[in-house]
C-alpha atoms as a PDB file:
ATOM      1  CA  UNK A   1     -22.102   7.684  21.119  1.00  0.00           C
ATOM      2  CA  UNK A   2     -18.824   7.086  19.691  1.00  0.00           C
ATOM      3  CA  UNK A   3     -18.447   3.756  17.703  1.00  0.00           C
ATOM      4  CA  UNK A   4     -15.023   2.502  15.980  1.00  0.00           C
ATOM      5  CA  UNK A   5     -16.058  -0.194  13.620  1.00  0.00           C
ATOM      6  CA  UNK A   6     -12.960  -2.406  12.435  1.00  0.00           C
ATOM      7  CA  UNK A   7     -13.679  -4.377   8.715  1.00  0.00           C
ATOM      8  CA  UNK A   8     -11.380  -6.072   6.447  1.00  0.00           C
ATOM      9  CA  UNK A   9      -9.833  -9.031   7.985  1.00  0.00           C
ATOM     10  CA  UNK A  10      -9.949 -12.462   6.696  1.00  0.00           C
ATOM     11  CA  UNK A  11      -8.175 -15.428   6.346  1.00  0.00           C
ATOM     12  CA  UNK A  12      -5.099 -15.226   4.010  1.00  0.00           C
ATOM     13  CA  UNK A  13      -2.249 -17.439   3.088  1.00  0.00           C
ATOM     14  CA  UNK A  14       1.288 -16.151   4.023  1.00  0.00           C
ATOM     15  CA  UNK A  15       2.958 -13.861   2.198  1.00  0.00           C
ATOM     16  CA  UNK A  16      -0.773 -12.830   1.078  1.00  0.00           C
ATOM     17  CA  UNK A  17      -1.846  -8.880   1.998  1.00  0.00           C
ATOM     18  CA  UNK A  18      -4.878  -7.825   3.747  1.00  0.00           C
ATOM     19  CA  UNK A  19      -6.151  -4.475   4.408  1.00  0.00           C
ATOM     20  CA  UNK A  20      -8.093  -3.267   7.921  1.00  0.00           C
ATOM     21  CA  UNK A  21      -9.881  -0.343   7.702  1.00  0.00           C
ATOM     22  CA  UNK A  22     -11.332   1.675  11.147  1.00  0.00           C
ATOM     23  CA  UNK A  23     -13.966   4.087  10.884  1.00  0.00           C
ATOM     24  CA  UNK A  24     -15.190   6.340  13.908  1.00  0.00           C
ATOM     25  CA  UNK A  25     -18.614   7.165  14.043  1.00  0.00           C
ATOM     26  CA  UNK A  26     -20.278  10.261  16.440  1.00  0.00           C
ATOM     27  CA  UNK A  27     -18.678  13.023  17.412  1.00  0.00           C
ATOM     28  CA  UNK A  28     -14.942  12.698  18.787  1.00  0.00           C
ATOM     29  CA  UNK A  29     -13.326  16.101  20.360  1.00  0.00           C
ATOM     30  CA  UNK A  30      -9.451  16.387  19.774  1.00  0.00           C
ATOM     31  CA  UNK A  31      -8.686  13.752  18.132  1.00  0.00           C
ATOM     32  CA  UNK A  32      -4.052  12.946  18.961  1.00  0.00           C
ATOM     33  CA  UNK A  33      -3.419   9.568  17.415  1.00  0.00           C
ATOM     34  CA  UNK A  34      -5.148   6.451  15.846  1.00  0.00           C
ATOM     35  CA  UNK A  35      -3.604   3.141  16.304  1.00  0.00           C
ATOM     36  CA  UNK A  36      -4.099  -0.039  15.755  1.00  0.00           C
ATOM     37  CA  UNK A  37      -3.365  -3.050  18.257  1.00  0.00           C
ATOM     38  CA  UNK A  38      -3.254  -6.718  18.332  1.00  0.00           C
ATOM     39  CA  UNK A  39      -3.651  -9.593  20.259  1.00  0.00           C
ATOM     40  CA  UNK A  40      -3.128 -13.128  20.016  1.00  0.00           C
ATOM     41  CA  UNK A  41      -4.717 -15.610  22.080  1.00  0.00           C
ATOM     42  CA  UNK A  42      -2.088 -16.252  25.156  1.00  0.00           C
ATOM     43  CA  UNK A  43      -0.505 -13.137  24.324  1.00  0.00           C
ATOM     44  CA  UNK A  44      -0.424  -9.446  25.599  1.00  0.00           C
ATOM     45  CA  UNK A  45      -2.517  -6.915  23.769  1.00  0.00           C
ATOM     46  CA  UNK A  46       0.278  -5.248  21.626  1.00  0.00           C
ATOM     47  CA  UNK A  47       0.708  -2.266  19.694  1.00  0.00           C
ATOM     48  CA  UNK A  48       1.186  -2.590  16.398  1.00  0.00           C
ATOM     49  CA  UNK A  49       1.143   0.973  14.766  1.00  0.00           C
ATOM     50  CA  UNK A  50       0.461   4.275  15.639  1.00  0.00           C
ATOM     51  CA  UNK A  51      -0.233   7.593  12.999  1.00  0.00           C
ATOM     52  CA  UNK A  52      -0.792  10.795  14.822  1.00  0.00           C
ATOM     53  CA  UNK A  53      -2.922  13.822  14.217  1.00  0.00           C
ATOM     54  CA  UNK A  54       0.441  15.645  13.189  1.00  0.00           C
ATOM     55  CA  UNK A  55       0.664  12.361  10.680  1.00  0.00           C
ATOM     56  CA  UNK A  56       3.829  10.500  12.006  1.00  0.00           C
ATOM     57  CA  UNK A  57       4.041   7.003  12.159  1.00  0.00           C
ATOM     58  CA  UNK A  58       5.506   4.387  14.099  1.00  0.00           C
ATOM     59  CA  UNK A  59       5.697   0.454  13.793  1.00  0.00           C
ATOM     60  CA  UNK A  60       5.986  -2.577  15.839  1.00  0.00           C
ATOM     61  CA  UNK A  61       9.650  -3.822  15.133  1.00  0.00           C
ATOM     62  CA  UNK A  62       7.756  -7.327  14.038  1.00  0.00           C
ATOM     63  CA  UNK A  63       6.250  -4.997  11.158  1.00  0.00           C
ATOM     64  CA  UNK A  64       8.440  -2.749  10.239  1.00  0.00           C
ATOM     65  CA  UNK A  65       8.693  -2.444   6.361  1.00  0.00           C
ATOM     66  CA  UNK A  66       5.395  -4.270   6.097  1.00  0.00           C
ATOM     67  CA  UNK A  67       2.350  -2.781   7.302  1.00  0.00           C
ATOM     68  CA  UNK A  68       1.539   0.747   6.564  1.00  0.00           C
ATOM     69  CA  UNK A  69      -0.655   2.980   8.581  1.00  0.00           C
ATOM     70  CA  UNK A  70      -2.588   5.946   6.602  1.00  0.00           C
ATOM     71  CA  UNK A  71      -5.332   8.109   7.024  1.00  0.00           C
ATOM     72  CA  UNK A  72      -8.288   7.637   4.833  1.00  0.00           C
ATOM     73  CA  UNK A  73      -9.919  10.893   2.765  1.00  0.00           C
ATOM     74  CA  UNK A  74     -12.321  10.276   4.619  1.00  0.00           C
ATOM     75  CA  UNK A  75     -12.214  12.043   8.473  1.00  0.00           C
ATOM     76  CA  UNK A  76     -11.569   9.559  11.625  1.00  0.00           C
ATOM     77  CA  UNK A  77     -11.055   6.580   9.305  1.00  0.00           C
ATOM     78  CA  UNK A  78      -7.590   5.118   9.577  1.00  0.00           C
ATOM     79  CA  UNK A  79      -6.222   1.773   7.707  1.00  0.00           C
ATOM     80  CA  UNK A  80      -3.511  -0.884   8.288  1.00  0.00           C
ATOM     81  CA  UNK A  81      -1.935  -2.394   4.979  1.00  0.00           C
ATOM     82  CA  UNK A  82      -0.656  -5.363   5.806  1.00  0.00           C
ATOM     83  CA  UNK A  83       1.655  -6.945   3.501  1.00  0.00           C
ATOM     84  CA  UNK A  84       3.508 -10.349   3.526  1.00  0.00           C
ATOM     85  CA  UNK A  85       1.892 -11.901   6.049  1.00  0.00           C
ATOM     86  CA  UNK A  86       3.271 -14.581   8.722  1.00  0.00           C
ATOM     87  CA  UNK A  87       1.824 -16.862  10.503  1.00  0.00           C
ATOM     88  CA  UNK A  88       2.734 -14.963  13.364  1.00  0.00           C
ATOM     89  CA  UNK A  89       0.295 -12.120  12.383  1.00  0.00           C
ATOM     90  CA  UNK A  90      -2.959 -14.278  13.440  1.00  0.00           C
ATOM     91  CA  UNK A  91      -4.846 -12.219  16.013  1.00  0.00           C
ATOM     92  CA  UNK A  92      -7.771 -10.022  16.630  1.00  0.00           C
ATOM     93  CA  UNK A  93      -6.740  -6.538  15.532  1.00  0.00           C
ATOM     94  CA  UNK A  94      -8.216  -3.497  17.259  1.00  0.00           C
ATOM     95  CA  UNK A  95      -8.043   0.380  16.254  1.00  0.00           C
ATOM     96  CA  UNK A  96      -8.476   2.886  19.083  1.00  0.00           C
ATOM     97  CA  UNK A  97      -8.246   6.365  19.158  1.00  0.00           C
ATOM     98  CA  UNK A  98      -6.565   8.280  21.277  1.00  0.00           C
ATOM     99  CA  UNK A  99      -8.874  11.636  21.957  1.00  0.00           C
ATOM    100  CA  UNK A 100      -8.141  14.227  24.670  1.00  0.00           C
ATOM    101  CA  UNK A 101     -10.374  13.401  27.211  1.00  0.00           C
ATOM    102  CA  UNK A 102     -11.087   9.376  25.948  1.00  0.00           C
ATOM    103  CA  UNK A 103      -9.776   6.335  24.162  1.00  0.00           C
ATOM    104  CA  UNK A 104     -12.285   4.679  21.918  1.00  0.00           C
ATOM    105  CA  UNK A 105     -11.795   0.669  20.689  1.00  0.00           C
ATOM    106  CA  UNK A 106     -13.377  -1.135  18.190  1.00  0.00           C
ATOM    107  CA  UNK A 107     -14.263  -4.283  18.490  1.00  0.00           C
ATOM    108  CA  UNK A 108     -12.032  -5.760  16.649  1.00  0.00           C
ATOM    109  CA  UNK A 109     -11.516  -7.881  13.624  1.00  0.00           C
ATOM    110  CA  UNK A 110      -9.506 -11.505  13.227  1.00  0.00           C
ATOM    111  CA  UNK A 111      -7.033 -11.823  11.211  1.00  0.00           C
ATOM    112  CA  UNK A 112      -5.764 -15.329  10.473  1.00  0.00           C
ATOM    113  CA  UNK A 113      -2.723 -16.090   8.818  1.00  0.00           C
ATOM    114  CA  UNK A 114      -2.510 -19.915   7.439  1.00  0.00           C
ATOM    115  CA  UNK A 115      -1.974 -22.064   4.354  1.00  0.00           C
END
């Protein structure tokens, strides 16, 4: 019954910003961290930032002083601010939550980097 439901991706030009938003739908017990992951096509599923339920944050080194991870007011809805992009930032992004008994993905949304 639980659905993650990524939105906000798009095409952009580098050094552009985009921001990916996650909201969790049905009921989710315990709720420890919210992350968000990408992957690139011929690449490994990789994470890119983590906030937990305490509210600290960690970063890929690759985005380290320019994506932000934040709660939304509203509950179970995390966002990625991504700021000047690279090329190397095309991929499907993907927000999961971590619960106590389950992880829960979205489906992801593509994010495509490119003059």
């Amino acid at each position: 019954q639980v659905q993650l439901v990524e939105s906000g991706g798009g095409l952009v030009q580098p050094g552009g910003s985009l921001r990916l938003s996650c909201a969790a739908s049905g009921s989710i017990f315990s709720i420890r961290a919210m992350s968000w992951y990408r992957q690139a096509p011929g690449k490994q599923r990789e994470l890119v930032a983590t906030i937990t339920s305490g509210g600290s944050t960690n970063y890929a080194d690759s985005v380290k002083g320019r994506f932000t991870i934040g709660r939304e007011n509203a509950r179970n809805t995390v966002y990625l601010q991504m700021n000047s992009l690279k090329p190397e930032d095309t991929a499907a992004y993907y927000c999961k939550i971590a619960a106590l008994f389950s992880d829960y993905w979205g489906q992801g949304t593509q994010v495509t980097v490119s003059s």
